[in-house]
Protein backbone atom coordinates (compact mmCIF):
# COMPACT_ATOMS: atom_id res chain seq x y z
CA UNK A 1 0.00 0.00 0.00
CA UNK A 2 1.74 3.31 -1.25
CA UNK A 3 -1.04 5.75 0.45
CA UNK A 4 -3.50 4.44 -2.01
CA UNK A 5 -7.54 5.06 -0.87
CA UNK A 6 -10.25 3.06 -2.18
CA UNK A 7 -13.16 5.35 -4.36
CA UNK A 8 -16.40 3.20 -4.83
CA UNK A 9 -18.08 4.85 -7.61
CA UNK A 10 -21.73 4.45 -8.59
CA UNK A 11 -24.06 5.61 -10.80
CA UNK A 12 -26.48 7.98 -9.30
CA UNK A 13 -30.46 7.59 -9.54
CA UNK A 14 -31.03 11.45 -10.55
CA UNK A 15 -28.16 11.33 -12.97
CA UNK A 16 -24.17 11.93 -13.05
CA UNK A 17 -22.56 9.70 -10.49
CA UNK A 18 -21.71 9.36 -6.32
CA UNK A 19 -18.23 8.10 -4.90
CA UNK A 20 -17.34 7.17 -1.54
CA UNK A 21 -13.85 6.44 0.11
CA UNK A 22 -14.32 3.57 2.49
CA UNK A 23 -11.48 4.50 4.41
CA UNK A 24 -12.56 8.11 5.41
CA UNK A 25 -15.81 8.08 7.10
CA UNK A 26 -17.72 10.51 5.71
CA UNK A 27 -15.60 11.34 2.36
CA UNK A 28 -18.09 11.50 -0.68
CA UNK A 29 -18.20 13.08 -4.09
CA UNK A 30 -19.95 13.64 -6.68
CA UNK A 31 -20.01 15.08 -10.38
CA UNK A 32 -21.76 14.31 -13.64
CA UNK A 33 -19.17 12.28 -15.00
CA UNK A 34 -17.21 9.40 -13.35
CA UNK A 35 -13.76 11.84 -13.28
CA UNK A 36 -15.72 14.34 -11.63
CA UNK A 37 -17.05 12.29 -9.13
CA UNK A 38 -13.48 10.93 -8.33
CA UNK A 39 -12.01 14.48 -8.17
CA UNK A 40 -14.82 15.90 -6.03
CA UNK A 41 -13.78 13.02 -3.53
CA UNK A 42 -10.59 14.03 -3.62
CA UNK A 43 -11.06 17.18 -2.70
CA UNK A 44 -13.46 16.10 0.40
CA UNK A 45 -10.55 13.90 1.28
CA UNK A 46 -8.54 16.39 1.62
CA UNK A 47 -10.44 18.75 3.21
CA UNK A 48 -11.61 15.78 6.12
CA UNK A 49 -7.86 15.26 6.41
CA UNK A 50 -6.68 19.03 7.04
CA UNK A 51 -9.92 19.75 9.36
CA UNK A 52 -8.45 16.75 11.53
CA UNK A 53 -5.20 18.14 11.67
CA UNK A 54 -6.00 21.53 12.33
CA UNK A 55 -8.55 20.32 15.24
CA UNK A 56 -5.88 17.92 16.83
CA UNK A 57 -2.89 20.61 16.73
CA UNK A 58 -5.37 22.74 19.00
CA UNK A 59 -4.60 20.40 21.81
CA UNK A 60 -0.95 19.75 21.32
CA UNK A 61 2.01 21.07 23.61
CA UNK A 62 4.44 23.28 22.56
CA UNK A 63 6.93 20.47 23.14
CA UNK A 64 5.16 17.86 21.02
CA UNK A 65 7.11 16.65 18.23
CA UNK A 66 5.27 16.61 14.74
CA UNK A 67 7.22 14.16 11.64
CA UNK A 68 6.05 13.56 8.24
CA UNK A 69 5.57 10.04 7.87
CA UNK A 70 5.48 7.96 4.97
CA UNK A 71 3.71 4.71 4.09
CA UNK A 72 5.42 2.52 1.45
């Protein structure tokens, strides 16, 4: 796993298309074509992600140590 997410993409009743990453509760997209849809859950990705690491930096010391990590 190289920091790959999962998109499960699906056509939607009223038209266009819905996508949903199973591994961030709460990440959906949508868009009228199946790239839209993808990129529109990319960008809620990313937005979960920051909000989470904005809201647990609140909390943190001044002497906490932050690293980048990386996942093969």
């Amino acid at each position: 796993m190289k920091g790959e997410l999962t998109a499960i993409i699906e056509t939607a009743n009223e038209g266009g298309y819905w996508a949903i990453c199973p591994e961030i509760p709460g990440a959906n997209g949508q868009g009228e074509t199946i790239e839209e849809a993808k990129e529109s859950l990319k960008n809620a990705i990313q937005l979960i992600l920051e909000d989470r690491l904005m809201d647990i930096q609140r909390g943190l010391s001044k002497e906490a140590i932050k690293e980048t990590i990386l996942i093969p």
